[in-house]
PDB file of N, CA and C in Angstrom:
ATOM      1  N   UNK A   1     -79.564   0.738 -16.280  1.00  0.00           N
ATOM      2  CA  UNK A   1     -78.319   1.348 -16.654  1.00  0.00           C
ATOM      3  C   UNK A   1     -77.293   1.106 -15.543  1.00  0.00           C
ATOM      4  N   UNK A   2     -76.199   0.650 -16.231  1.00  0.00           N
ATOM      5  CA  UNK A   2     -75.109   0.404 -14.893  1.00  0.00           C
ATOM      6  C   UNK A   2     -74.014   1.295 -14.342  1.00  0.00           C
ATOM      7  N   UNK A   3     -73.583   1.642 -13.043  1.00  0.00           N
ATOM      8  CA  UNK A   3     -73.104   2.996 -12.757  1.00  0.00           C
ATOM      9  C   UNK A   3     -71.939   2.836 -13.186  1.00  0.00           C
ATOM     10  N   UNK A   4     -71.103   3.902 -13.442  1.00  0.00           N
ATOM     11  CA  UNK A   4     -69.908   3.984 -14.206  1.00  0.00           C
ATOM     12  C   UNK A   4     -68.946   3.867 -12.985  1.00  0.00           C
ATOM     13  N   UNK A   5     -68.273   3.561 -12.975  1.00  0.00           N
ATOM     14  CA  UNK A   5     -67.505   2.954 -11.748  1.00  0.00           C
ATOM     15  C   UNK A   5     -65.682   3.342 -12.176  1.00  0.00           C
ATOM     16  N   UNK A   6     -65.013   3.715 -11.289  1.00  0.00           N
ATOM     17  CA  UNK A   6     -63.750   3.853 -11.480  1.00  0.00           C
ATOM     18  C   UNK A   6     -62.761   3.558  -9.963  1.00  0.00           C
ATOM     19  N   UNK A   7     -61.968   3.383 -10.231  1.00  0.00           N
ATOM     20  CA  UNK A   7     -60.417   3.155  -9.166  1.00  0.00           C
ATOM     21  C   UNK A   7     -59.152   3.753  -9.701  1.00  0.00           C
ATOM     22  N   UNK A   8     -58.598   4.289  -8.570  1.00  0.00           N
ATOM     23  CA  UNK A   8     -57.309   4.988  -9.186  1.00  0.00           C
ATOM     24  C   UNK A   8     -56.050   4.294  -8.233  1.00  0.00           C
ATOM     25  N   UNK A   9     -55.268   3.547  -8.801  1.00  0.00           N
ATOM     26  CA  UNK A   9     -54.188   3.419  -7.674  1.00  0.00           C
ATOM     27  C   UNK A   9     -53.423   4.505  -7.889  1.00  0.00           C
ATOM     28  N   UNK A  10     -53.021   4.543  -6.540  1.00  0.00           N
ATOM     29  CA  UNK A  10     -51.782   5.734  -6.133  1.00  0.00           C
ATOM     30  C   UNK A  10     -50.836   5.038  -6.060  1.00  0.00           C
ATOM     31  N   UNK A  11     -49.786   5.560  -6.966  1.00  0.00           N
ATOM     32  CA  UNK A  11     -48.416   4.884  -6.623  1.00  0.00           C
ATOM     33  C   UNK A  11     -47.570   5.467  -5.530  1.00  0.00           C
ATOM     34  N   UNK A  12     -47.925   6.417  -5.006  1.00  0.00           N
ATOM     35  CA  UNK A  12     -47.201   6.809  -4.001  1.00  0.00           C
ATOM     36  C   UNK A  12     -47.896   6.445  -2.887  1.00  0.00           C
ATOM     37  N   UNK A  13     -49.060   6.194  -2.255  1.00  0.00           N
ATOM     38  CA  UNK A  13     -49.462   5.273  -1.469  1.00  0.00           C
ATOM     39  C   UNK A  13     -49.933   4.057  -1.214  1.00  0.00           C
ATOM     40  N   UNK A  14     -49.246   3.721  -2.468  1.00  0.00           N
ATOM     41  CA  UNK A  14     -49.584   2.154  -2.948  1.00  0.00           C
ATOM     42  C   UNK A  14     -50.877   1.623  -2.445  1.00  0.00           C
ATOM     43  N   UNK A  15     -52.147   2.285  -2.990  1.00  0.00           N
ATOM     44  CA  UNK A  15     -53.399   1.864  -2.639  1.00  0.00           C
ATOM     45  C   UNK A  15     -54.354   1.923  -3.468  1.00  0.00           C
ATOM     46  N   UNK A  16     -55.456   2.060  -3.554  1.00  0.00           N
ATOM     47  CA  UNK A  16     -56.570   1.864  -4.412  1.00  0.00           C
ATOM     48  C   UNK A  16     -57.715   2.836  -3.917  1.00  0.00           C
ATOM     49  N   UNK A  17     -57.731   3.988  -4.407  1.00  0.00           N
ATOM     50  CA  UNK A  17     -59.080   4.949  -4.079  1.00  0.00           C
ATOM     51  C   UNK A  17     -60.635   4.324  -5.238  1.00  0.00           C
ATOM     52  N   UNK A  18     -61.480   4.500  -4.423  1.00  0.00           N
ATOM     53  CA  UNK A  18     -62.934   3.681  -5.853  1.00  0.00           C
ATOM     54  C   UNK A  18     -63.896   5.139  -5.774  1.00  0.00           C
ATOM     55  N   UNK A  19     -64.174   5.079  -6.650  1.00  0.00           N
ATOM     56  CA  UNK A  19     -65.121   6.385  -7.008  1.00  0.00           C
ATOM     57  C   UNK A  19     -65.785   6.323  -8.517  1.00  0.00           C
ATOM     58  N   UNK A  20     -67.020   6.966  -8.419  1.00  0.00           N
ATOM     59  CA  UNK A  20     -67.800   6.883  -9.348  1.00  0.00           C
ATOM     60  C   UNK A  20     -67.925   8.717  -9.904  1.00  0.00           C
ATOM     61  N   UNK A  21     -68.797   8.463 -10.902  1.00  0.00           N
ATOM     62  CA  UNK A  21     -68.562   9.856 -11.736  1.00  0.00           C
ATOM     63  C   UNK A  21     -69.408  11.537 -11.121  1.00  0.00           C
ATOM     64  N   UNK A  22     -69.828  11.064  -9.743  1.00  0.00           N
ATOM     65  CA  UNK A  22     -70.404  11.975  -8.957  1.00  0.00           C
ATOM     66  C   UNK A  22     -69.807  12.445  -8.244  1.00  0.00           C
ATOM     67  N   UNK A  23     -68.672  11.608  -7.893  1.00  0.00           N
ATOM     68  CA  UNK A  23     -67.595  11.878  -7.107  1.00  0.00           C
ATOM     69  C   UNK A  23     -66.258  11.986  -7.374  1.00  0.00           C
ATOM     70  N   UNK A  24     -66.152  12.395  -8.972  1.00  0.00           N
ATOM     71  CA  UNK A  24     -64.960  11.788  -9.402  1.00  0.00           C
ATOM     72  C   UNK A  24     -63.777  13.606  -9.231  1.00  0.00           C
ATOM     73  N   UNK A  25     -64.757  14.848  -8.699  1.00  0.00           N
ATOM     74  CA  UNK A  25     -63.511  15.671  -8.512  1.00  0.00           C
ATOM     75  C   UNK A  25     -62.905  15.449  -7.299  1.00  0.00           C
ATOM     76  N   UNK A  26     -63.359  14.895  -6.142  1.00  0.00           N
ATOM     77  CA  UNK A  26     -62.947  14.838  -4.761  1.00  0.00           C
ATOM     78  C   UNK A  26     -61.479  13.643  -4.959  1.00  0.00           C
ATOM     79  N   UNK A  27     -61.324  12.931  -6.028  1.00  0.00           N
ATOM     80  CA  UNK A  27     -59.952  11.989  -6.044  1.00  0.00           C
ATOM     81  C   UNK A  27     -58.948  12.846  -7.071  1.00  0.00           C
ATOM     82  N   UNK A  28     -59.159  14.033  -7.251  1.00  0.00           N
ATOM     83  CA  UNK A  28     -58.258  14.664  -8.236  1.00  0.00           C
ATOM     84  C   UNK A  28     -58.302  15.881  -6.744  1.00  0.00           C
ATOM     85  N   UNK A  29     -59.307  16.442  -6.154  1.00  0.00           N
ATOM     86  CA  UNK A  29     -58.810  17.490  -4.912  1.00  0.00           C
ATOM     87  C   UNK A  29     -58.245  16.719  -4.072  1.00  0.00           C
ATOM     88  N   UNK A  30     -58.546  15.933  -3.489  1.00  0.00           N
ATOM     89  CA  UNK A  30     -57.831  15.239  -2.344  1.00  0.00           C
ATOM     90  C   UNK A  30     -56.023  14.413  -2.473  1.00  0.00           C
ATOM     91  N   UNK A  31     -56.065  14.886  -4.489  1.00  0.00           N
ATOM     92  CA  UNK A  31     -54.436  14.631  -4.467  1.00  0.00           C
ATOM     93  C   UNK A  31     -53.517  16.380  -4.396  1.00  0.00           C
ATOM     94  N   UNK A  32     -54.711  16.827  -4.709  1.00  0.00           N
ATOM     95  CA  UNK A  32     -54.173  18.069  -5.138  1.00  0.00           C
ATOM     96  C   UNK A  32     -53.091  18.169  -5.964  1.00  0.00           C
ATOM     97  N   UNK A  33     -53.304  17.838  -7.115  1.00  0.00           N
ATOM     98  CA  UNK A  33     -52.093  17.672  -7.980  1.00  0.00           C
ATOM     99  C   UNK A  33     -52.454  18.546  -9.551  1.00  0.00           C
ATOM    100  N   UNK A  34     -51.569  18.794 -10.100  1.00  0.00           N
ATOM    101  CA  UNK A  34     -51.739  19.369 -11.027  1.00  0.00           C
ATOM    102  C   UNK A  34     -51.130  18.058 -12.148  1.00  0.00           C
ATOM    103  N   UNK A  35     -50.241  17.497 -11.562  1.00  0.00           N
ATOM    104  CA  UNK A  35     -49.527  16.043 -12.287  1.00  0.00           C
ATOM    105  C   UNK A  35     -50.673  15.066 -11.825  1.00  0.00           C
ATOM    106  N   UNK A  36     -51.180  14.618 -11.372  1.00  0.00           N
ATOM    107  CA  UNK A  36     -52.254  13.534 -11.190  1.00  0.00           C
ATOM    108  C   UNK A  36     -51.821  12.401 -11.882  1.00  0.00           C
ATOM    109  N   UNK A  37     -51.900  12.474 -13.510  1.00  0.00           N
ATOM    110  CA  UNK A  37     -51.868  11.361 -14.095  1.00  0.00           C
ATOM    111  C   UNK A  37     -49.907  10.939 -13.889  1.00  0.00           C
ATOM    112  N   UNK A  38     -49.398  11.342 -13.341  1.00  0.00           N
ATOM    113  CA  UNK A  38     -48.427  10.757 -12.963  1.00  0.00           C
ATOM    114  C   UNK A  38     -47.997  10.056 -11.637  1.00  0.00           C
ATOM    115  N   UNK A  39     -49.229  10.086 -10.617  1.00  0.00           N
ATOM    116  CA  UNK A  39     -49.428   9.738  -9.715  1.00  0.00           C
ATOM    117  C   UNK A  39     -50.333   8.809  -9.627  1.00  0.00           C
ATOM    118  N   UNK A  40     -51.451   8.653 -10.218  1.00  0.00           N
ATOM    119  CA  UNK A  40     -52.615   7.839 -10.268  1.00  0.00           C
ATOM    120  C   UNK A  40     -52.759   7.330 -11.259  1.00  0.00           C
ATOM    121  N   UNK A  41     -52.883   5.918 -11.544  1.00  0.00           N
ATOM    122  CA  UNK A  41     -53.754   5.263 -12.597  1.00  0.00           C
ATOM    123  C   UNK A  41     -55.158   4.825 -12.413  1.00  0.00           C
ATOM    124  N   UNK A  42     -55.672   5.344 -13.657  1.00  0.00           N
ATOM    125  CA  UNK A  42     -57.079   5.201 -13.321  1.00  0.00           C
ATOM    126  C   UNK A  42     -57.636   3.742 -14.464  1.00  0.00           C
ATOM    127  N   UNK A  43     -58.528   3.153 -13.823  1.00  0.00           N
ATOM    128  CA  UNK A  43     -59.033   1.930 -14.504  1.00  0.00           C
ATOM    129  C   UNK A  43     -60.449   1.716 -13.914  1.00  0.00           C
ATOM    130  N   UNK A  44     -61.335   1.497 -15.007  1.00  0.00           N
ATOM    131  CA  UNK A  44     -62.593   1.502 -14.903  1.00  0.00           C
ATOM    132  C   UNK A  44     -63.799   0.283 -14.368  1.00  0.00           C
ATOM    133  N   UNK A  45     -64.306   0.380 -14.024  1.00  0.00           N
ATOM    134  CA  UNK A  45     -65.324  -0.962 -13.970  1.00  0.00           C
ATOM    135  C   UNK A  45     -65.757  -1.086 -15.228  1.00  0.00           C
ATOM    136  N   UNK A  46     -65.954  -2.831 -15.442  1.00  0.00           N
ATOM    137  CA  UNK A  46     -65.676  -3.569 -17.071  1.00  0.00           C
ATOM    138  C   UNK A  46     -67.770  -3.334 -16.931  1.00  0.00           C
ATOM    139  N   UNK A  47     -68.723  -3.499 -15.543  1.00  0.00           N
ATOM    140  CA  UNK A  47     -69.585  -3.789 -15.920  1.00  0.00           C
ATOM    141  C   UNK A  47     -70.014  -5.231 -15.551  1.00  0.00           C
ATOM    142  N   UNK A  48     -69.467  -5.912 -15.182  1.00  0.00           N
ATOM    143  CA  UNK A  48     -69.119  -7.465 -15.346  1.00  0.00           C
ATOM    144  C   UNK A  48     -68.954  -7.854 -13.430  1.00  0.00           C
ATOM    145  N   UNK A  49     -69.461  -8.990 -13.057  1.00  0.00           N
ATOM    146  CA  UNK A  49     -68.738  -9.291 -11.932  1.00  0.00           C
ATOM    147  C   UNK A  49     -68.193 -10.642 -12.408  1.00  0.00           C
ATOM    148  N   UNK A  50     -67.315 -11.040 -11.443  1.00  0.00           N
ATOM    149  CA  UNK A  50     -66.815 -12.722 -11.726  1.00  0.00           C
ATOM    150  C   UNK A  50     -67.956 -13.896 -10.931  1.00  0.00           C
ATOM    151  N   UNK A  51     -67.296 -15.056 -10.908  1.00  0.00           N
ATOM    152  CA  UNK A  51     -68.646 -16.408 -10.516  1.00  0.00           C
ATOM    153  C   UNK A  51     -68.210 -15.657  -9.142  1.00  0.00           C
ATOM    154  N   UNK A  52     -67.924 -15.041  -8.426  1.00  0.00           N
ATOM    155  CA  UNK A  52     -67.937 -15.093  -7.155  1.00  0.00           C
ATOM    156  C   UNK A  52     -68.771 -13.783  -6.721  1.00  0.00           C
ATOM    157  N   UNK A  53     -69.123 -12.899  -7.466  1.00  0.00           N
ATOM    158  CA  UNK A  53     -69.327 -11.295  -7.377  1.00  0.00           C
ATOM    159  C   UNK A  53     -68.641 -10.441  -7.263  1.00  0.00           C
ATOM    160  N   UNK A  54     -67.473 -10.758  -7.860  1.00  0.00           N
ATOM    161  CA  UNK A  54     -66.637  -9.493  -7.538  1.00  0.00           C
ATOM    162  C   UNK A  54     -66.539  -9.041  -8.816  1.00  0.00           C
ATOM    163  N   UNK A  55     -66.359  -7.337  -8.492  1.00  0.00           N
ATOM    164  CA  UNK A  55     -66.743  -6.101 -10.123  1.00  0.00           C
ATOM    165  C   UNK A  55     -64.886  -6.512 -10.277  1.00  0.00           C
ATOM    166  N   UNK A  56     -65.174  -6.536 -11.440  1.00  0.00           N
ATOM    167  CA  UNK A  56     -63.785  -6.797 -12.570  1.00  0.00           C
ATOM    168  C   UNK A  56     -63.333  -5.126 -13.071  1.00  0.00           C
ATOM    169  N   UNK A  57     -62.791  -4.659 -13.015  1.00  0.00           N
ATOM    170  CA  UNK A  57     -62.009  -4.031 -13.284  1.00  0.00           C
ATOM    171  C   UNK A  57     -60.862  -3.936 -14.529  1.00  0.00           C
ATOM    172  N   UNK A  58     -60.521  -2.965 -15.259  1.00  0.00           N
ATOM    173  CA  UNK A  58     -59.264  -2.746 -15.849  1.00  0.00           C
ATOM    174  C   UNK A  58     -58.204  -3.006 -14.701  1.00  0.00           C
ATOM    175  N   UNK A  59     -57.140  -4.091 -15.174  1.00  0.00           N
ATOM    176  CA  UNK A  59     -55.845  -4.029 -14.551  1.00  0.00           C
ATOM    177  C   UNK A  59     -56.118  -5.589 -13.956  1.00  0.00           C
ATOM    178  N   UNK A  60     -57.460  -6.149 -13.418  1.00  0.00           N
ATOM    179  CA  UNK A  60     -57.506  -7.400 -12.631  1.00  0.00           C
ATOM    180  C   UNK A  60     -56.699  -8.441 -13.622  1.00  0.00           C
ATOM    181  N   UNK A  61     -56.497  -9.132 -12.699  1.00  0.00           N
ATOM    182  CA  UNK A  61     -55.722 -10.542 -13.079  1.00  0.00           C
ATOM    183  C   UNK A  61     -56.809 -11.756 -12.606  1.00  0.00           C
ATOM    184  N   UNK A  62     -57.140 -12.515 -14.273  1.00  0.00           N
ATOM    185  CA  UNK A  62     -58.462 -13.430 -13.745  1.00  0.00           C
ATOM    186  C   UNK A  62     -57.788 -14.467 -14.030  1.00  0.00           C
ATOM    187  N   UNK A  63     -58.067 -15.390 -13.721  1.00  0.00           N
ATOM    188  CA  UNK A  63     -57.828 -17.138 -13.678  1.00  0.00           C
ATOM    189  C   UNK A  63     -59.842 -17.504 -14.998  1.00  0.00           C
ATOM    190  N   UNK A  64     -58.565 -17.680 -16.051  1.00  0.00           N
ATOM    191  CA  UNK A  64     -59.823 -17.798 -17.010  1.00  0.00           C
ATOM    192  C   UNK A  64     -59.732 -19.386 -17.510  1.00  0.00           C
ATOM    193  N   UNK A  65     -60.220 -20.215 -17.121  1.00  0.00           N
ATOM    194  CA  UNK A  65     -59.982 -21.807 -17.403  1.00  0.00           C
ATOM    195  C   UNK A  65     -58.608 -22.174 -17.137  1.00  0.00           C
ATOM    196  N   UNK A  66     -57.361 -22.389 -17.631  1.00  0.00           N
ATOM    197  CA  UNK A  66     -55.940 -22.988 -17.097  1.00  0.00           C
ATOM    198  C   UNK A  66     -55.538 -21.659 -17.348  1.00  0.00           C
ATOM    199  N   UNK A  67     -56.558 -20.764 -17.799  1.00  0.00           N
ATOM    200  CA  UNK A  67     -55.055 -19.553 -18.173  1.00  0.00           C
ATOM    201  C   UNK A  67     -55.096 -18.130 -17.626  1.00  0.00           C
ATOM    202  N   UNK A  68     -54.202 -17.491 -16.902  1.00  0.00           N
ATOM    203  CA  UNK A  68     -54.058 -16.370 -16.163  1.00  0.00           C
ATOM    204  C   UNK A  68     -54.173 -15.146 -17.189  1.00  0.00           C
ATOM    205  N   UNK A  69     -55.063 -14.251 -17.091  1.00  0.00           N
ATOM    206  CA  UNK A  69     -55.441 -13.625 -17.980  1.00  0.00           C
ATOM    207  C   UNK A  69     -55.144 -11.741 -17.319  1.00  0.00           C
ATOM    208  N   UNK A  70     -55.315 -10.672 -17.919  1.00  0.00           N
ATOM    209  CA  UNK A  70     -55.098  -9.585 -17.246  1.00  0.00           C
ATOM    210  C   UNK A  70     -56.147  -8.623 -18.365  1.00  0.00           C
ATOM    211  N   UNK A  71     -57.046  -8.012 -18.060  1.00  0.00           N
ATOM    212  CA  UNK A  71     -58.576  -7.266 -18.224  1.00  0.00           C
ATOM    213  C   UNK A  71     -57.490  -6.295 -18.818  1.00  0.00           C
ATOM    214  N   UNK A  72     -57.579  -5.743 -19.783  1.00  0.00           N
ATOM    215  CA  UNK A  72     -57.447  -4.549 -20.548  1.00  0.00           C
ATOM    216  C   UNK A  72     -58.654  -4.160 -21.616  1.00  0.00           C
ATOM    217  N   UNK A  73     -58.993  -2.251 -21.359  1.00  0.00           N
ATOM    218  CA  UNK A  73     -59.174  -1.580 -22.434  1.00  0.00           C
ATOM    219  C   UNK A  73     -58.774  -1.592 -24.051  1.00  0.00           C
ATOM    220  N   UNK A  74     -59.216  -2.143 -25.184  1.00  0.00           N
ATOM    221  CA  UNK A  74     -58.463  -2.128 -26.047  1.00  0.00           C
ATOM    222  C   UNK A  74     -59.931  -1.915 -27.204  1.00  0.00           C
ATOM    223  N   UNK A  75     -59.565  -0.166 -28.084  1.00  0.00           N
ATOM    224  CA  UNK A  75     -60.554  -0.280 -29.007  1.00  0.00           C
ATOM    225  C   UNK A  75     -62.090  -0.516 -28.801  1.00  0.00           C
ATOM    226  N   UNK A  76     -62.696   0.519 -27.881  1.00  0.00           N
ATOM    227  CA  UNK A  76     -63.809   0.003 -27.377  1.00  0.00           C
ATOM    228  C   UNK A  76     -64.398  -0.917 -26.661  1.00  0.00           C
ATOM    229  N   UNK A  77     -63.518  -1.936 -26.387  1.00  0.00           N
ATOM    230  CA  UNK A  77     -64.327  -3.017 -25.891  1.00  0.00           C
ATOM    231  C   UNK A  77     -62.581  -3.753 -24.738  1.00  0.00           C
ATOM    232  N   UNK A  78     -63.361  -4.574 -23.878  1.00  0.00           N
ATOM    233  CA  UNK A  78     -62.400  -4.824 -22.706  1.00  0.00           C
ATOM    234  C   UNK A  78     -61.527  -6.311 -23.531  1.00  0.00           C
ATOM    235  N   UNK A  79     -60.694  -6.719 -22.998  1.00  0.00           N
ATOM    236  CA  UNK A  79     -60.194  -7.763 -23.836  1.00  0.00           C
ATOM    237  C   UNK A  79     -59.294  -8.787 -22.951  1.00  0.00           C
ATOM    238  N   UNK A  80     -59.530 -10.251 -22.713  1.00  0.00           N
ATOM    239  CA  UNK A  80     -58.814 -10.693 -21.974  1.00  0.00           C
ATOM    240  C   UNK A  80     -57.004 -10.833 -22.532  1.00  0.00           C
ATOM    241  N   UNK A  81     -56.161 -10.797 -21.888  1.00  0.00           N
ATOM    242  CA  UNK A  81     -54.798 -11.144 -22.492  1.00  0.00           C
ATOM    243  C   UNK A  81     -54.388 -12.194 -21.760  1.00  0.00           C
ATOM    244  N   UNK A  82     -53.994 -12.715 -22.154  1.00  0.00           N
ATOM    245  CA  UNK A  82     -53.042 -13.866 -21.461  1.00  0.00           C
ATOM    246  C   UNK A  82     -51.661 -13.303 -20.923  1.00  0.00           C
ATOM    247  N   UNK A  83     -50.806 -14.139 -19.927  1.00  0.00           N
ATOM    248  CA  UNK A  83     -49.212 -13.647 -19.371  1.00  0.00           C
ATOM    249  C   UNK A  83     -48.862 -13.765 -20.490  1.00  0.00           C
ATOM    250  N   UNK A  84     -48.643 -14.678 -21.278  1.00  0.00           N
ATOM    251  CA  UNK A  84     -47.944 -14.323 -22.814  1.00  0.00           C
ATOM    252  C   UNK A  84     -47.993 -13.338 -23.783  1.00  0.00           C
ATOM    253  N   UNK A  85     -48.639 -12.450 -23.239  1.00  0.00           N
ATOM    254  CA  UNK A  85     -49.562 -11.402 -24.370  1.00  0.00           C
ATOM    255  C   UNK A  85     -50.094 -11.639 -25.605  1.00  0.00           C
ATOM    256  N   UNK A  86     -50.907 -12.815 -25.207  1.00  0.00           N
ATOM    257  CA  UNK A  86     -51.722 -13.186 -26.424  1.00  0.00           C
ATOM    258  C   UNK A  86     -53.153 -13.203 -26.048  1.00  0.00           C
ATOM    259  N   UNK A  87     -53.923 -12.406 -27.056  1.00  0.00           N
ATOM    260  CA  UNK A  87     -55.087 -12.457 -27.270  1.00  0.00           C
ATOM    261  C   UNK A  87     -56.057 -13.647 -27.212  1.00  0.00           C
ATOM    262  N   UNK A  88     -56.911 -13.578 -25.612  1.00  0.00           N
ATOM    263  CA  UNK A  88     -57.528 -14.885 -25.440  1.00  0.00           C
ATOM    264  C   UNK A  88     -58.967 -14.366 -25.548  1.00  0.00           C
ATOM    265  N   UNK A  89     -60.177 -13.628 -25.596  1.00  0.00           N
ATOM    266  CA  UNK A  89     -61.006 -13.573 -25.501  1.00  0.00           C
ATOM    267  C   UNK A  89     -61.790 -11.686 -25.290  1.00  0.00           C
ATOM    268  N   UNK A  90     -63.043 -11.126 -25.858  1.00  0.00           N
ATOM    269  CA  UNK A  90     -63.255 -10.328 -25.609  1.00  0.00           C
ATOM    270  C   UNK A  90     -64.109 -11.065 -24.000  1.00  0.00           C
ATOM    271  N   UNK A  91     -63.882  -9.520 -23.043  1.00  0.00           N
ATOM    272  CA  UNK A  91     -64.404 -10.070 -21.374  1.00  0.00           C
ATOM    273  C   UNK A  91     -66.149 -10.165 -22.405  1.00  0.00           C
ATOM    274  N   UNK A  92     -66.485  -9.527 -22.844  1.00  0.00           N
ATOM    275  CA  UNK A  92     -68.140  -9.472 -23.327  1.00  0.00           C
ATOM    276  C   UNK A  92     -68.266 -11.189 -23.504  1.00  0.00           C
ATOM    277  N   UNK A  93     -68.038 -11.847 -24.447  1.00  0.00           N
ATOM    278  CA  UNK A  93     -67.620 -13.071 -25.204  1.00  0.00           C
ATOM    279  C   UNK A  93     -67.369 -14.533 -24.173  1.00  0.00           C
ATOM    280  N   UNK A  94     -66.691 -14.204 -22.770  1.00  0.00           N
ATOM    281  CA  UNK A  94     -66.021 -15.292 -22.177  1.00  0.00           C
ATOM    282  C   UNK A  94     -67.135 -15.500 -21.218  1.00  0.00           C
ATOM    283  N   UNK A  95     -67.660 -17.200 -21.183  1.00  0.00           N
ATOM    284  CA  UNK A  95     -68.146 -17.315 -19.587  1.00  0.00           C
ATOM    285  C   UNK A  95     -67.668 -16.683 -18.653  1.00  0.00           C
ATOM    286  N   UNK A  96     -68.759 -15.893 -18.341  1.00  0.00           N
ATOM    287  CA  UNK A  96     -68.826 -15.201 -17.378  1.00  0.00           C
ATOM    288  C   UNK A  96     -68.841 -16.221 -15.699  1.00  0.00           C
ATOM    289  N   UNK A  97     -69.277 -17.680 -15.974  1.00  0.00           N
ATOM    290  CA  UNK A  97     -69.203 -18.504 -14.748  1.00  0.00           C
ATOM    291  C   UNK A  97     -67.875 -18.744 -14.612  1.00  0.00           C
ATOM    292  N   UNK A  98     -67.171 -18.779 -15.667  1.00  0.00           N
ATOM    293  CA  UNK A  98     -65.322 -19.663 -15.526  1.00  0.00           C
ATOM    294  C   UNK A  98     -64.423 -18.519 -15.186  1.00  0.00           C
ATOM    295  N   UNK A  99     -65.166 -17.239 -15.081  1.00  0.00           N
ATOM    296  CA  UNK A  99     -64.276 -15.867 -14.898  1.00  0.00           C
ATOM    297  C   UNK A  99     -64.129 -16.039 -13.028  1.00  0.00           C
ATOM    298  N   UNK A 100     -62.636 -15.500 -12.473  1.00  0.00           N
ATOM    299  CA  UNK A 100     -62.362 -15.423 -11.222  1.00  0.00           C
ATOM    300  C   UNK A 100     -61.356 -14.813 -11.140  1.00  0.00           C
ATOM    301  N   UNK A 101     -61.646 -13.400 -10.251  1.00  0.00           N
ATOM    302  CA  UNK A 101     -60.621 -12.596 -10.378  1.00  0.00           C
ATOM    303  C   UNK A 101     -59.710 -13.109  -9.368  1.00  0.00           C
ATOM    304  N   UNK A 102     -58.550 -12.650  -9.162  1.00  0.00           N
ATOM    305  CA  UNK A 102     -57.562 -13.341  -8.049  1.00  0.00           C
ATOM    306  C   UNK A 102     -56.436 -12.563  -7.590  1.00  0.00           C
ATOM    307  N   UNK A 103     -56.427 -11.502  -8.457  1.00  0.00           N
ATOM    308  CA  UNK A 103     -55.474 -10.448  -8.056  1.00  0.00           C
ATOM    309  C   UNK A 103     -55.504  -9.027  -8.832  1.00  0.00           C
ATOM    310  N   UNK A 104     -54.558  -8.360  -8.822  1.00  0.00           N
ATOM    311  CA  UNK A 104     -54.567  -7.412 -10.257  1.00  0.00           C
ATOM    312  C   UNK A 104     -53.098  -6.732 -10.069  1.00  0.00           C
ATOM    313  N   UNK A 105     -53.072  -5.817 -11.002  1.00  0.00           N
ATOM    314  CA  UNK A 105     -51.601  -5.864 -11.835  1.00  0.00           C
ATOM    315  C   UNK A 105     -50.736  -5.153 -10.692  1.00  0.00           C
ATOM    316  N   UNK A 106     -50.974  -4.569  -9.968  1.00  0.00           N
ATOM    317  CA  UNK A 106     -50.451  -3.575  -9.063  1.00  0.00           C
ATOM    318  C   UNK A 106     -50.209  -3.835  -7.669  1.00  0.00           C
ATOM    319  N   UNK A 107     -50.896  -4.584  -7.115  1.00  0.00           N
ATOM    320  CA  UNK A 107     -50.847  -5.417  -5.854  1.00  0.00           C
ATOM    321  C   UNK A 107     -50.246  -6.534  -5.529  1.00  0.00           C
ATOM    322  N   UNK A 108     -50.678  -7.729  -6.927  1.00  0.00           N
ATOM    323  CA  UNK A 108     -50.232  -9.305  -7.134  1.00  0.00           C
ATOM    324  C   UNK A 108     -49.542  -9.115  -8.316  1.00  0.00           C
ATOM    325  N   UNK A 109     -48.608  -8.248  -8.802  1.00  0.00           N
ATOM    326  CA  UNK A 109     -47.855  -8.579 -10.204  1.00  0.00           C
ATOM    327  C   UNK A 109     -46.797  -9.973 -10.213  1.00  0.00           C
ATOM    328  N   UNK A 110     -46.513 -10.301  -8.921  1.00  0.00           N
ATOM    329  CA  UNK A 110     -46.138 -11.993  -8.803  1.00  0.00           C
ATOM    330  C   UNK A 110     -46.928 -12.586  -9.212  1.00  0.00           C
ATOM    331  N   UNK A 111     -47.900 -13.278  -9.268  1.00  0.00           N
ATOM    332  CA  UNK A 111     -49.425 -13.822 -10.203  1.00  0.00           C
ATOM    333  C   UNK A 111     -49.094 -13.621 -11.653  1.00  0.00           C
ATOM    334  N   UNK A 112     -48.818 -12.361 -12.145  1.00  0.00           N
ATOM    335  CA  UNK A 112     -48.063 -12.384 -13.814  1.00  0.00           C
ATOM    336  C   UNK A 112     -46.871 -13.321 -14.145  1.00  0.00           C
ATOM    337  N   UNK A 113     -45.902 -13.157 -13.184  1.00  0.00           N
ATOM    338  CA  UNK A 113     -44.887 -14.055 -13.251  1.00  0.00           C
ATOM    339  C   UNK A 113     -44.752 -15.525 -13.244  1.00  0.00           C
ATOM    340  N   UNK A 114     -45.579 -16.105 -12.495  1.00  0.00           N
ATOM    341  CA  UNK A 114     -45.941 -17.538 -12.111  1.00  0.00           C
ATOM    342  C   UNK A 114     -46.678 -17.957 -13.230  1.00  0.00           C
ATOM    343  N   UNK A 115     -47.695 -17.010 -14.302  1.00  0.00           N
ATOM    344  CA  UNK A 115     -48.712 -17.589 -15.087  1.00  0.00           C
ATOM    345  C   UNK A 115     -47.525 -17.529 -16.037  1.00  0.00           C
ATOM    346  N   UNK A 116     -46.596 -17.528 -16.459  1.00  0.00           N
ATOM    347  CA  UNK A 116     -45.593 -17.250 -17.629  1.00  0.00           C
ATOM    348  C   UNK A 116     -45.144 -18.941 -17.875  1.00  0.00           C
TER     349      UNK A 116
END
């Protein structure tokens, strides 16, 4: 069974907290917020690593064969998108060897722009 895995960026400290579901009240006390979800976005581990080992995430930006792709939640299941917002692949579905993450939406959103 694989651990449920989560990350929250803070937009007000423009960073990335990682926490799993054992630990998941200490990133809601340590904002002390009653607004939270207006401060933090939260995005999950897909389950998945890329050819290099790195855990993929909601929000990553992968380099999926020529095409720059961005990991979204959609309807049960994770879904690659393309910069165009077109539907390229469920992440379940895609070689998992040609997958390489390279950035994600919040850090490298230049990477969105360039794949356009």
């Amino acid at each position: 069974m694989r651990k449920i895995k989560f990350r929250a960026w803070d937009k007000e400290q423009n960073k990335y907290f990682y926490f799993d579901l054992l630990n998941i009240d200490s990133i809601f006390t340590m904002h002390q917020l009653n607004n939270w979800n207006e401060i933090l976005t939260i995005e999950q581990f897909t389950g998945i690593k890329d050819k290099e080992g790195v855990e993929i995430y909601e929000g990553d930006i992968i380099e999926f064969g020529a095409k720059l792709c961005v990991v979204e939640f959609c309807e049960c299941h994770y879904e690659l998108i393309s910069t165009d917002e077109k539907f390229i692949n469920t992440l379940y579905n895609s070689e998992w060897d040609e997958l390489e993450v390279i950035g994600n939406i919040h850090e490298n959103p230049e990477l969105l722009e360039e794949g356009k």
